[in-house]
Protein backbone atom coordinates (compact mmCIF):
# COMPACT_ATOMS: atom_id res chain seq x y z
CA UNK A 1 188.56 74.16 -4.95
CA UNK A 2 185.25 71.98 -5.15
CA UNK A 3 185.40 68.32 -5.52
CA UNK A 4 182.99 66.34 -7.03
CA UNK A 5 181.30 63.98 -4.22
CA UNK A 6 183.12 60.88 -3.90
CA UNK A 7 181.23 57.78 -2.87
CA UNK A 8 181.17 57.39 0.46
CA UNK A 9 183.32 54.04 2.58
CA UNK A 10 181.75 50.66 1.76
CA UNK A 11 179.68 52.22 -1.59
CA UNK A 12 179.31 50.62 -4.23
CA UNK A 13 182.70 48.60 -5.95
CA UNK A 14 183.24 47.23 -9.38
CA UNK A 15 185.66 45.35 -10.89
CA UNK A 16 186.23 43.64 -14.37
CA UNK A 17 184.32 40.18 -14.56
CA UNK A 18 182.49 40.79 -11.07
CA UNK A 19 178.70 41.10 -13.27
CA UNK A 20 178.85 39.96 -16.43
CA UNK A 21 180.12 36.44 -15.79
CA UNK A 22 182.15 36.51 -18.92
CA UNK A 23 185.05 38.31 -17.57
CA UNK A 24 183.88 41.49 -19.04
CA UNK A 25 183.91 44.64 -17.43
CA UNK A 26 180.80 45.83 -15.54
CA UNK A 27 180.02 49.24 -16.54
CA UNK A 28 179.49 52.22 -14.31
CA UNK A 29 176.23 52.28 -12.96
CA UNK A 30 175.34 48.59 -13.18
CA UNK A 31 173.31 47.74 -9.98
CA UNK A 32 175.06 44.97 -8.40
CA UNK A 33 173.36 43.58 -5.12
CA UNK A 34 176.76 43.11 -3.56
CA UNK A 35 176.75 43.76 0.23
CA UNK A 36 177.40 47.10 1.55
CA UNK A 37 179.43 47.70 4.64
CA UNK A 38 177.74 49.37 7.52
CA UNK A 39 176.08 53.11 6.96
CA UNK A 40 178.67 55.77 8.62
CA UNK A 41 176.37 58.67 10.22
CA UNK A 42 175.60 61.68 8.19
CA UNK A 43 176.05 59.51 4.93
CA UNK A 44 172.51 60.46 2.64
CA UNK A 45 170.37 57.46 1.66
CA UNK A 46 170.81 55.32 4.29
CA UNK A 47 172.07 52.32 3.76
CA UNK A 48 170.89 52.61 0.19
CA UNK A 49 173.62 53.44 -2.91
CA UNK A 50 174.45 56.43 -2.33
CA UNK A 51 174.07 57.36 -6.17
CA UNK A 52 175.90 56.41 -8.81
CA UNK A 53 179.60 57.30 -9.97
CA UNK A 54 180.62 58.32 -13.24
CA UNK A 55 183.46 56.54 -15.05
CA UNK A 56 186.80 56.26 -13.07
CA UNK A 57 189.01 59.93 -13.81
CA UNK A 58 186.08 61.84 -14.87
CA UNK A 59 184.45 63.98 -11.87
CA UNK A 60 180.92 62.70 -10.18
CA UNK A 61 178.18 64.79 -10.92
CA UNK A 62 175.21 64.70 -8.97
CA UNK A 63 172.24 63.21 -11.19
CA UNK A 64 168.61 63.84 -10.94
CA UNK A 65 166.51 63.21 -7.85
CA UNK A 66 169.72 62.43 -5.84
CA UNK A 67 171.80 60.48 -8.46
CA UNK A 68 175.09 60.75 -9.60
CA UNK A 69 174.79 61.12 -13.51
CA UNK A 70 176.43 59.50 -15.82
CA UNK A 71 178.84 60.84 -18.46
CA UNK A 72 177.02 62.75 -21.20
CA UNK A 73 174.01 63.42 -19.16
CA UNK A 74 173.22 66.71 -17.53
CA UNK A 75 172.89 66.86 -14.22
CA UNK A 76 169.95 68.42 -11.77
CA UNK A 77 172.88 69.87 -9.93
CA UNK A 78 171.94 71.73 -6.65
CA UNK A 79 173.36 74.30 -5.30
CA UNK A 80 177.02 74.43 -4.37
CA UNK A 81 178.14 72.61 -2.08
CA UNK A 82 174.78 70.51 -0.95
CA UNK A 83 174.09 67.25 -2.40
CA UNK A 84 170.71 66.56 -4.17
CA UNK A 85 169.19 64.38 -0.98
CA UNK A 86 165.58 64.39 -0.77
CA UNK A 87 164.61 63.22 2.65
CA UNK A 88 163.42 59.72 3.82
CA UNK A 89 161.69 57.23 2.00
CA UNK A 90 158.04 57.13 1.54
CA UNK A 91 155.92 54.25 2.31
CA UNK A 92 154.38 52.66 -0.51
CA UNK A 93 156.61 54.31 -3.12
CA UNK A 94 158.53 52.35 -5.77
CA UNK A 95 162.46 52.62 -5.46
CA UNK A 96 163.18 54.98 -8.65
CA UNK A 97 159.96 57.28 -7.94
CA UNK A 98 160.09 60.93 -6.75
CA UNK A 99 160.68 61.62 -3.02
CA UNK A 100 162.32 58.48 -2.73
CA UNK A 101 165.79 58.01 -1.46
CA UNK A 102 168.92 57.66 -3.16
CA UNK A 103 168.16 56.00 -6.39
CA UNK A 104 168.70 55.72 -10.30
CA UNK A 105 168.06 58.98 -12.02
CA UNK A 106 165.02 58.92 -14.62
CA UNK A 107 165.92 57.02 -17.72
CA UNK A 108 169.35 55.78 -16.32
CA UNK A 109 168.26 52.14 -16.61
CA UNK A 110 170.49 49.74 -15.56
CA UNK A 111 173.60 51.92 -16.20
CA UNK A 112 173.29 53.97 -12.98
CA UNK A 113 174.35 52.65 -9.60
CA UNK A 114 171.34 51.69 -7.45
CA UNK A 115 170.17 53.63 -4.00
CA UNK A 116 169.00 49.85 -3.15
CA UNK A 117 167.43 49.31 0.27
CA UNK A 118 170.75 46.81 0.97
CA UNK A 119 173.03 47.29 3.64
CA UNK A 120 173.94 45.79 7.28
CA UNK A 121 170.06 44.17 7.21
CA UNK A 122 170.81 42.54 4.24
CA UNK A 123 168.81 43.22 0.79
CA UNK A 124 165.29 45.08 1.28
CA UNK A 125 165.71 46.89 3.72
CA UNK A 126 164.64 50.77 4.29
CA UNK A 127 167.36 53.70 5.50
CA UNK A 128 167.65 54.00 9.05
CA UNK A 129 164.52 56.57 10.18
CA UNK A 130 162.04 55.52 7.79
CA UNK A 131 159.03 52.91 8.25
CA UNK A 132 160.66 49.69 8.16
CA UNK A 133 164.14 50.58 8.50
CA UNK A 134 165.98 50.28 11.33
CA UNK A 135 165.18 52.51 14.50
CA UNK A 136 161.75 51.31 14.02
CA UNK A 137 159.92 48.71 16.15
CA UNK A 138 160.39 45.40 15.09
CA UNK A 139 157.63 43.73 12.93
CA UNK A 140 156.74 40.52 15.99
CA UNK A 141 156.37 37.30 15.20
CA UNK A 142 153.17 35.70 15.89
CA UNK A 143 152.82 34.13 19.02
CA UNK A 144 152.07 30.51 19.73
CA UNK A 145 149.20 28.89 21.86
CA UNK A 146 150.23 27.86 25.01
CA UNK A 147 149.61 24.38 26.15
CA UNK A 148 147.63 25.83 28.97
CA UNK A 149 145.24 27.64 27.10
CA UNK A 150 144.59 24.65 24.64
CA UNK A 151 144.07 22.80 27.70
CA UNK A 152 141.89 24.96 29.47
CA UNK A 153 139.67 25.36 26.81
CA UNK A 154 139.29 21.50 26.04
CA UNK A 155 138.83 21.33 29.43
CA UNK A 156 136.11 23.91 29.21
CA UNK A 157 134.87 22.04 26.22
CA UNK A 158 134.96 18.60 27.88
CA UNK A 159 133.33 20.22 31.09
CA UNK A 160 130.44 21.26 28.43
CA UNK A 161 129.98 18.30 27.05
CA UNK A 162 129.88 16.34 30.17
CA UNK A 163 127.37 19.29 31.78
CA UNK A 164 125.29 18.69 29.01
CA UNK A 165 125.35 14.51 28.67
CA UNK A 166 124.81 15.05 32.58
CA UNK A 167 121.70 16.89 32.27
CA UNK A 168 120.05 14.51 29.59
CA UNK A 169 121.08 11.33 31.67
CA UNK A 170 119.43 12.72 34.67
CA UNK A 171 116.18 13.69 32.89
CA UNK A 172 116.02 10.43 31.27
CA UNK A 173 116.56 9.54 34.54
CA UNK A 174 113.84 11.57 36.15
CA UNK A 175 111.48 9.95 32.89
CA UNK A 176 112.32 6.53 33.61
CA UNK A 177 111.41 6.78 37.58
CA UNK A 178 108.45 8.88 36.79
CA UNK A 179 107.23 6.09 34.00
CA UNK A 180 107.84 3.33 36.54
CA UNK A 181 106.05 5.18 39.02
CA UNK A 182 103.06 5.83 36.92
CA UNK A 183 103.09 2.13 36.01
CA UNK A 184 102.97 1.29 39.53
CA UNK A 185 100.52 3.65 40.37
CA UNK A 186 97.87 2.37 36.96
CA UNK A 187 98.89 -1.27 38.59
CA UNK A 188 97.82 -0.02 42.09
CA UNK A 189 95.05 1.85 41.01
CA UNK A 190 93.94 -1.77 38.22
CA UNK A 191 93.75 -3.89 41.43
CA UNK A 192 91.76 -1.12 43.74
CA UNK A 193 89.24 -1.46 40.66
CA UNK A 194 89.00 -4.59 40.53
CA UNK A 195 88.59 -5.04 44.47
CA UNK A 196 86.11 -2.41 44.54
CA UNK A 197 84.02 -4.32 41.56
CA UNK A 198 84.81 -7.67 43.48
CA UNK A 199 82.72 -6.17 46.32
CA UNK A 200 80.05 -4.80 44.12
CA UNK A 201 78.94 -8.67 43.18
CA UNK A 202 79.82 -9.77 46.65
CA UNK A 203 77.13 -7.08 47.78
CA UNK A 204 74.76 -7.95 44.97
CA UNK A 205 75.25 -11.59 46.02
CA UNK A 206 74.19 -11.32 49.47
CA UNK A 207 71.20 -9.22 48.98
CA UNK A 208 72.56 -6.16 50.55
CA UNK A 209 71.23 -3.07 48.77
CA UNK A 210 71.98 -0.42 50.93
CA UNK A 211 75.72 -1.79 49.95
CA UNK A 212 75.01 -1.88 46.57
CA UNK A 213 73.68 1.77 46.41
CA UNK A 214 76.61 2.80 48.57
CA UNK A 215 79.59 1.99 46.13
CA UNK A 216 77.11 4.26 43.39
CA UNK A 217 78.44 7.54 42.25
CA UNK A 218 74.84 8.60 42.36
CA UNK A 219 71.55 6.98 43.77
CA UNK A 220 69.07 6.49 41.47
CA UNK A 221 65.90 9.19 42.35
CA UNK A 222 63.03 5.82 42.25
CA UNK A 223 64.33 3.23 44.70
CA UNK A 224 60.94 1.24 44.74
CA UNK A 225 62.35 -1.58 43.51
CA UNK A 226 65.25 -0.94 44.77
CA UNK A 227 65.33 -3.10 48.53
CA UNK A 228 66.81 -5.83 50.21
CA UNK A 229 63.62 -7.55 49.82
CA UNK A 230 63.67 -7.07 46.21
CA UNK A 231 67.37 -8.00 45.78
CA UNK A 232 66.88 -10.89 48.14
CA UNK A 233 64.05 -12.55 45.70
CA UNK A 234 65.95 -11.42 42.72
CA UNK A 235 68.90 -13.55 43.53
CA UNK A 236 67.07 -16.69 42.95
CA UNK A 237 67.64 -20.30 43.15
CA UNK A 238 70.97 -19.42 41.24
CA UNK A 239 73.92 -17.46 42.37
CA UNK A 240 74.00 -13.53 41.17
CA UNK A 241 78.14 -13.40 41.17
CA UNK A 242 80.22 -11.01 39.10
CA UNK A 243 83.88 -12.15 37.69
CA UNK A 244 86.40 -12.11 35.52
CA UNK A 245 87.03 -8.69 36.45
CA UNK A 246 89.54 -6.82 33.97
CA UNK A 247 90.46 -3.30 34.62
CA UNK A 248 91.53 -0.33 32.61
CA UNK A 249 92.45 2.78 34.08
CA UNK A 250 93.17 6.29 32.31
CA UNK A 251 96.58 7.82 32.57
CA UNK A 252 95.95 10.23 34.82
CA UNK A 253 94.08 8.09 37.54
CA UNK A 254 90.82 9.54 37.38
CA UNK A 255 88.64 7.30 35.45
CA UNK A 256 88.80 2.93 34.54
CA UNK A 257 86.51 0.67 33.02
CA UNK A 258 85.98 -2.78 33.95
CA UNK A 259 84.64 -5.73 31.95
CA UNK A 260 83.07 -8.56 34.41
CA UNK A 261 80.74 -11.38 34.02
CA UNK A 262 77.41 -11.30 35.71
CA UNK A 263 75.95 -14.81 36.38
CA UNK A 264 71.67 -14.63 37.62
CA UNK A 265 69.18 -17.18 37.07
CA UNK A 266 71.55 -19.45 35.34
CA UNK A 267 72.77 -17.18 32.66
CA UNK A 268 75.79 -15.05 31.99
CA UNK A 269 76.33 -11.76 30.65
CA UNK A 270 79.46 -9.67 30.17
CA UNK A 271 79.02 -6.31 31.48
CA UNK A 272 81.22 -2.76 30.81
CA UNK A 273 81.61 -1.02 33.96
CA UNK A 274 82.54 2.41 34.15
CA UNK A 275 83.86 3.86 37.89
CA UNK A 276 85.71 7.09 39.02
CA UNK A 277 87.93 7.87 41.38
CA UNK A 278 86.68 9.90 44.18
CA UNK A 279 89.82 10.55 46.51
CA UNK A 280 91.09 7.04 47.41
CA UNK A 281 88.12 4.98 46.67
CA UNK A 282 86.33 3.83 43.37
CA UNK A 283 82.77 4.52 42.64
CA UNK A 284 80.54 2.96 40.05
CA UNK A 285 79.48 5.49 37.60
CA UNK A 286 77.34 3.09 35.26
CA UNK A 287 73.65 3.13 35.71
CA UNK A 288 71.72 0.74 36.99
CA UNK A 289 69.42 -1.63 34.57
CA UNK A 290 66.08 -0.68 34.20
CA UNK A 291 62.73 -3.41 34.23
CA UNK A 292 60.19 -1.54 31.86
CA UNK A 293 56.57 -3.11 32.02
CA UNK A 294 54.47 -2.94 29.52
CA UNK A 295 50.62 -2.67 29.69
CA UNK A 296 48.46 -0.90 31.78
CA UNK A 297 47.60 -3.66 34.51
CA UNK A 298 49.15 -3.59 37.77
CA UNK A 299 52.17 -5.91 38.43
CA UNK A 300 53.86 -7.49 41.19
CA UNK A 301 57.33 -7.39 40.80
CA UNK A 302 58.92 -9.68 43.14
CA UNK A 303 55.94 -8.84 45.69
CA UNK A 304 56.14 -5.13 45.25
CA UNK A 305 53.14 -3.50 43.43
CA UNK A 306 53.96 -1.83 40.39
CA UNK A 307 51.74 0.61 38.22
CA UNK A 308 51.62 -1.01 34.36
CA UNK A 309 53.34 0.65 32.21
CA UNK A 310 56.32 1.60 34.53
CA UNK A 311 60.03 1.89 34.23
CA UNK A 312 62.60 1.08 37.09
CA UNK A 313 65.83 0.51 38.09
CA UNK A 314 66.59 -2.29 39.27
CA UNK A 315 69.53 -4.42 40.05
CA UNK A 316 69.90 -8.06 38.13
CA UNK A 317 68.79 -10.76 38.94
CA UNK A 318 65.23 -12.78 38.57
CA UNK A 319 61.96 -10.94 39.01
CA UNK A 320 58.77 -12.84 39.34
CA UNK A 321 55.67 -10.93 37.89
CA UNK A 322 52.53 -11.39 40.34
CA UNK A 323 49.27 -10.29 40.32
CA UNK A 324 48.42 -10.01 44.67
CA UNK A 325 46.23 -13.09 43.49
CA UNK A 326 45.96 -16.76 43.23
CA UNK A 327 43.00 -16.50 40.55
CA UNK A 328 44.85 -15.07 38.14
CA UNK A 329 48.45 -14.86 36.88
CA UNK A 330 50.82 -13.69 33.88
CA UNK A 331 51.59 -16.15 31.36
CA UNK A 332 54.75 -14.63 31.18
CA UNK A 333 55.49 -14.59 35.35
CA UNK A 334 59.09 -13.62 34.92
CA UNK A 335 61.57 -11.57 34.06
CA UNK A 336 65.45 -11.94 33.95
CA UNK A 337 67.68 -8.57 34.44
CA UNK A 338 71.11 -9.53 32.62
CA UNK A 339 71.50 -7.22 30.49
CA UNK A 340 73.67 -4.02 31.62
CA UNK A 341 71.15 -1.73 29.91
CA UNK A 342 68.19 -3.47 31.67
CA UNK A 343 64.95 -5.62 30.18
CA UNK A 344 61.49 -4.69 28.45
CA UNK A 345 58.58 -7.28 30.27
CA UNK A 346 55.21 -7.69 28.78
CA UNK A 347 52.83 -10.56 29.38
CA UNK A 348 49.26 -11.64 29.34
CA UNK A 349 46.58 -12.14 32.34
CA UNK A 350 45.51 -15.83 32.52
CA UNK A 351 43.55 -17.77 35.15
CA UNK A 352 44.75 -19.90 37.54
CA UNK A 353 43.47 -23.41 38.22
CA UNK A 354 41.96 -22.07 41.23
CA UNK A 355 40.83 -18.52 39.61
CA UNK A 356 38.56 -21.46 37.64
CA UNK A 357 37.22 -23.27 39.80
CA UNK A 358 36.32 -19.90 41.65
CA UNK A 359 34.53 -18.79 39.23
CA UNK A 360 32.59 -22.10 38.35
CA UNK A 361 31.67 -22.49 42.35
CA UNK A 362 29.95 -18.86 42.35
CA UNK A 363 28.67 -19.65 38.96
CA UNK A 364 27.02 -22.22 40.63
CA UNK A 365 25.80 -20.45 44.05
CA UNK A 366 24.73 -17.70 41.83
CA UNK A 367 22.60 -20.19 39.84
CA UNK A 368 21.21 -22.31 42.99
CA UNK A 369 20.12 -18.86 44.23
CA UNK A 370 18.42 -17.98 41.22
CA UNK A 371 16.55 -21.51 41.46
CA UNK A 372 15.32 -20.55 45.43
CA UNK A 373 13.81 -17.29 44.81
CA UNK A 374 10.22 -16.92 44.97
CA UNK A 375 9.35 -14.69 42.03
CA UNK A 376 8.63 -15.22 38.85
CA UNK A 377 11.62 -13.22 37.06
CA UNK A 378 14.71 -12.77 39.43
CA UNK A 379 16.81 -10.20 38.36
CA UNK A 380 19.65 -11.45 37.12
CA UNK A 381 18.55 -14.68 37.04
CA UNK A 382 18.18 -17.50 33.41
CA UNK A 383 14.66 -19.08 34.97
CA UNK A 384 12.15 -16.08 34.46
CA UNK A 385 8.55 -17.04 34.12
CA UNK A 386 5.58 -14.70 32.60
CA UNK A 387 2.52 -14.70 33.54
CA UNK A 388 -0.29 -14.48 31.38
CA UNK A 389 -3.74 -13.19 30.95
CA UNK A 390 -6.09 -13.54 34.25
CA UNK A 391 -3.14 -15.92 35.96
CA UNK A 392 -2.72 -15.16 39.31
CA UNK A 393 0.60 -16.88 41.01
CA UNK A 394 1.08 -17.10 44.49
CA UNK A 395 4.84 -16.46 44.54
CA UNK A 396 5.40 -18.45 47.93
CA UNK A 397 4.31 -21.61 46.20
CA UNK A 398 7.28 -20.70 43.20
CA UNK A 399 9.45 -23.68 43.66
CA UNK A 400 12.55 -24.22 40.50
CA UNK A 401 14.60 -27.27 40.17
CA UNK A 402 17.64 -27.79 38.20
CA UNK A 403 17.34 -31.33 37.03
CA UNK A 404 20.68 -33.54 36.61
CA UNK A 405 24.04 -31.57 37.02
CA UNK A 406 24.56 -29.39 34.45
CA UNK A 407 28.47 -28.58 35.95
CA UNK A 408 29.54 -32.18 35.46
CA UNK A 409 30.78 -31.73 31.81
CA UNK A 410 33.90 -29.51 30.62
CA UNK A 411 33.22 -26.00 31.21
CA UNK A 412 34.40 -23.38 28.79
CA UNK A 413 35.30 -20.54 31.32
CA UNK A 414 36.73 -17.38 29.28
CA UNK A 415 38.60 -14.94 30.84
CA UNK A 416 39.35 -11.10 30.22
CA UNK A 417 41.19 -9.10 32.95
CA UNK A 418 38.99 -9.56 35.81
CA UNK A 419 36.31 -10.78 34.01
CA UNK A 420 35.24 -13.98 33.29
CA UNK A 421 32.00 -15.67 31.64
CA UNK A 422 30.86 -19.10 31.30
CA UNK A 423 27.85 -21.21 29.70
CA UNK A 424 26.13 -24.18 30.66
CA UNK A 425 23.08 -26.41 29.25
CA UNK A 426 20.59 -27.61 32.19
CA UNK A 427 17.17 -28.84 32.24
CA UNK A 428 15.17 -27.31 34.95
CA UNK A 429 11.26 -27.50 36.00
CA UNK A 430 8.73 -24.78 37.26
CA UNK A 431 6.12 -25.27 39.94
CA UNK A 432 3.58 -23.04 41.60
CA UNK A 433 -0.14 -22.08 42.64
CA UNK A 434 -2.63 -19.58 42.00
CA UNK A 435 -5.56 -18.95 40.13
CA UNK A 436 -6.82 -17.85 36.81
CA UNK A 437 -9.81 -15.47 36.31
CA UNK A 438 -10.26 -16.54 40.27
CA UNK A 439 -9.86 -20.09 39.46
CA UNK A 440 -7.74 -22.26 41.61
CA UNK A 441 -4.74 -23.43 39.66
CA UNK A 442 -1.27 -25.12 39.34
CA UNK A 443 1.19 -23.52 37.09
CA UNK A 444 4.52 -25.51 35.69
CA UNK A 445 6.75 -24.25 33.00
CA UNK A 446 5.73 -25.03 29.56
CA UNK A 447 8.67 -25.49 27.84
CA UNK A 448 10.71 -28.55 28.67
CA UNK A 449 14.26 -29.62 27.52
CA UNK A 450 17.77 -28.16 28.37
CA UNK A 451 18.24 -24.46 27.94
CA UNK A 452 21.72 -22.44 27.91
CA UNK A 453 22.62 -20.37 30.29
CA UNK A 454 25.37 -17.83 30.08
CA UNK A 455 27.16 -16.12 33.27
CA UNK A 456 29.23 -13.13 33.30
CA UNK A 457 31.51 -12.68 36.42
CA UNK A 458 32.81 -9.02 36.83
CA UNK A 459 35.37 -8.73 39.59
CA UNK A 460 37.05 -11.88 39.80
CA UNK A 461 40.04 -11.06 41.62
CA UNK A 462 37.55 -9.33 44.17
CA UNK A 463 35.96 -10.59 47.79
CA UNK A 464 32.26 -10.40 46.17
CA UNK A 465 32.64 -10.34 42.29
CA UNK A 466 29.62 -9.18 40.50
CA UNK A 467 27.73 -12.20 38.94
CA UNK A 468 25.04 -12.05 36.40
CA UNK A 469 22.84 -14.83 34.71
CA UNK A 470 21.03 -14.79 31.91
């Protein structure tokens, strides 16, 4: 005789007053999340509900989708025999949906018993077998960070850090030596400047030009004026020094400057020398001044002849302007090289107290010779006689006298470059013989009184200048 299912050991109980809370009865089917006892094996659902009963004395019938129906309802009875069980749980399925587990039947609401996921693992929980449920792997709980790991990487971190603040404190370190060594080096290289311009005046100053020269980066191609000589009159009376030396030198040790004073003839300038470095020592790199003379008269400069219009280097110093003779000289007779860039000289030719007199003494031989010679119109002479009509003049009887001394006044003597030319007023007389139309006779110059005459001197700065008088 078939029995309807009963609910299996532990299933679901009820008792008056256990839901409602008002001592009424809980009716069948009410799902009541009471605890379940443990799942016996072979039991369907799991440790669901197993369905739900009917009313107590009336016989279970199995409801749809694995649930026992309730009175009144019809049930999706399977075959004889076999419960209505339709396999494990599906993931991600609602309880109450198809192909779940034990569970209310469609439209049973809250009369039918629950297949609820409760049992032994308390409320939740899936039928043994299915994902979730028990037989499956544990869910694991996170685990924590060791200690050691945290400290090895803070360590790691710290090691970083350090590494890093390392490496900058040793290249500021590397900076810092390399900055004080390049200051030492511009401070080492400052004072080899300075020494090296230091010996430049101390060269100048004793007259050593070969030295001089030397400490040049490149000799200048004209070194006429350019001697020990030349340097040794241009010192002068007055020290040629340089001072005050202040240095500059480029970054990289190559190239400086140096501002000095340069003290000739008296004077000071402030000069802007530039040097180089070639290997170890300095070299001056500035050019040397340069003496330009003007005109087209010779000059010499500090005893050296020098064509007009020239232009030389030369080092500073005091330069006295000649001209190889002590008849003549420049107005201007000197010229002072202070200037870094070097001086312009121009001057005018002027006779010397004894150029003067020179000229007034062969003036005067010139003139006495005139007077001695025994014709009647000397060339190049002021006291020219003509004879006239039928005179006759025995020239060896021409005798001329100057009368008084026409050289005792103040001379006018003017002077153009080596020429010169000079008047003077003198009374003179004329005596001779001869005849006229074969008559015996005296002749004696007609005219009486002081007459001027003029001499031009050509050559005066010459052993025999050319004189003429007229």
């Amino acid at each position: 005789m078939n029995q309807p299912p009963q609910p299996p050991p532990g299933g679901p109980q009820w008792s008056p007053g256990s839901a409602g809370g008002n001592g009424s009865p809980v009716p069948p089917g009410y799902n009541q999340s009471q605890p379940r006892g443990p799942q016996q094996p072979g039991q369907p659902g799991g440790q669901g509900d197993p369905g739900q009963y009917g009313n107590p004395g009336q016989q279970g019938q199995w409801g749809q989708q694995g649930q026992w129906a309730r009175p009144g309802q019809q049930p999706n009875t399977p075959p004889a025999g076999q419960p209505n069980y339709q396999g494990p749980q599906q993931p991600g399925r609602a309880p109450g949906q198809p192909g779940q587990g034990w569970g209310p039947a469609a439209g049973a609401g809250a009369a039918g018993w629950s297949g609820g996921n409760q049992g032994p693992g308390g409320p939740g929980q899936n039928p043994p077998g299915q994902p979730g449920g028990p037989g499956q792997a544990e869910q694991q709980p996170k685990k924590k960070v060791s200690r050691k790991l945290l400290f090895g990487i803070g360590a790691g971190v710290l090691v970083l850090v350090l590494a890093v603040v390392a490496v900058f404190a040793y290249q500021r370190h590397q900076e810092q030596v390399a900055a004080e060594q390049h200051a030492a080096d511009l401070a080492q290289q400052r004072t080899a400047v300075t020494e090296t311009v230091n010996a430049y005046g101390q060269a100048l100053s004793a007259g050593s030009a070969d030295e001089v020269l030397g400490m040049l980066s490149a000799e200048p191609t004209d070194t006429t004026l350019l001697t020990d000589e030349v340097l040794e009159a241009a010192r002068g009376d007055e020290p040629l020094t340089i001072s005050d030396v202040q240095p500059t030198v480029t970054d990289d040790l190559s190239q400086a400057r140096a501002t000095a004073v340069v003290a000739a003839g008296g004077e000071t300038a402030e000069w802007d020398l530039q040097l180089s470095r070639a290997g170890e020592a300095w070299q001056v790199t500035s050019e040397l001044p340069v003496l330009t003379l003007e005109g087209a008269d010779p000059v010499e400069v500090n005893g050296v002849e020098v064509q007009g219009g020239s232009a030389l280097p030369v080092f500073p110093g005091v330069y006295s302007m000649g001209t190889g003779t002590d008849r003549t000289a420049w107005e201007n007779d000197s010229a002072l090289v202070l200037d870094q860039a070097g001086s312009t000289w121009s001057s005018q030719l002027a006779l010397t107290d004894k150029g003067r007199k020179f000229i007034i003494d062969e003036g005067k031989k010139a003139l006495d010779s005139c007077a001695k010679k025994k014709e009647l119109a000397p060339q190049g002479c002021p006291m020219a006689i003509q004879a006239s009509g039928g005179q006759e003049v025995n020239t060896d009887s021409i005798s001329r006298t100057i009368k008084g001394d026409p050289w005792g006044g103040d001379i006018d003597v003017t002077y153009a470059p080596d020429t010169a030319s000079l008047q003077i007023e003198a009374d003179w007389d004329f005596q001779a013989s001869g005849t006229v139309n074969g008559q015996q006779a005296t002749f004696s110059r007609a005219q009486t009184g002081k007459q001027t005459f003029t001499m031009i001197m050509d050559g005066v700065t010459s052993d025999k200048p050319d004189i003429v008088w007229f």
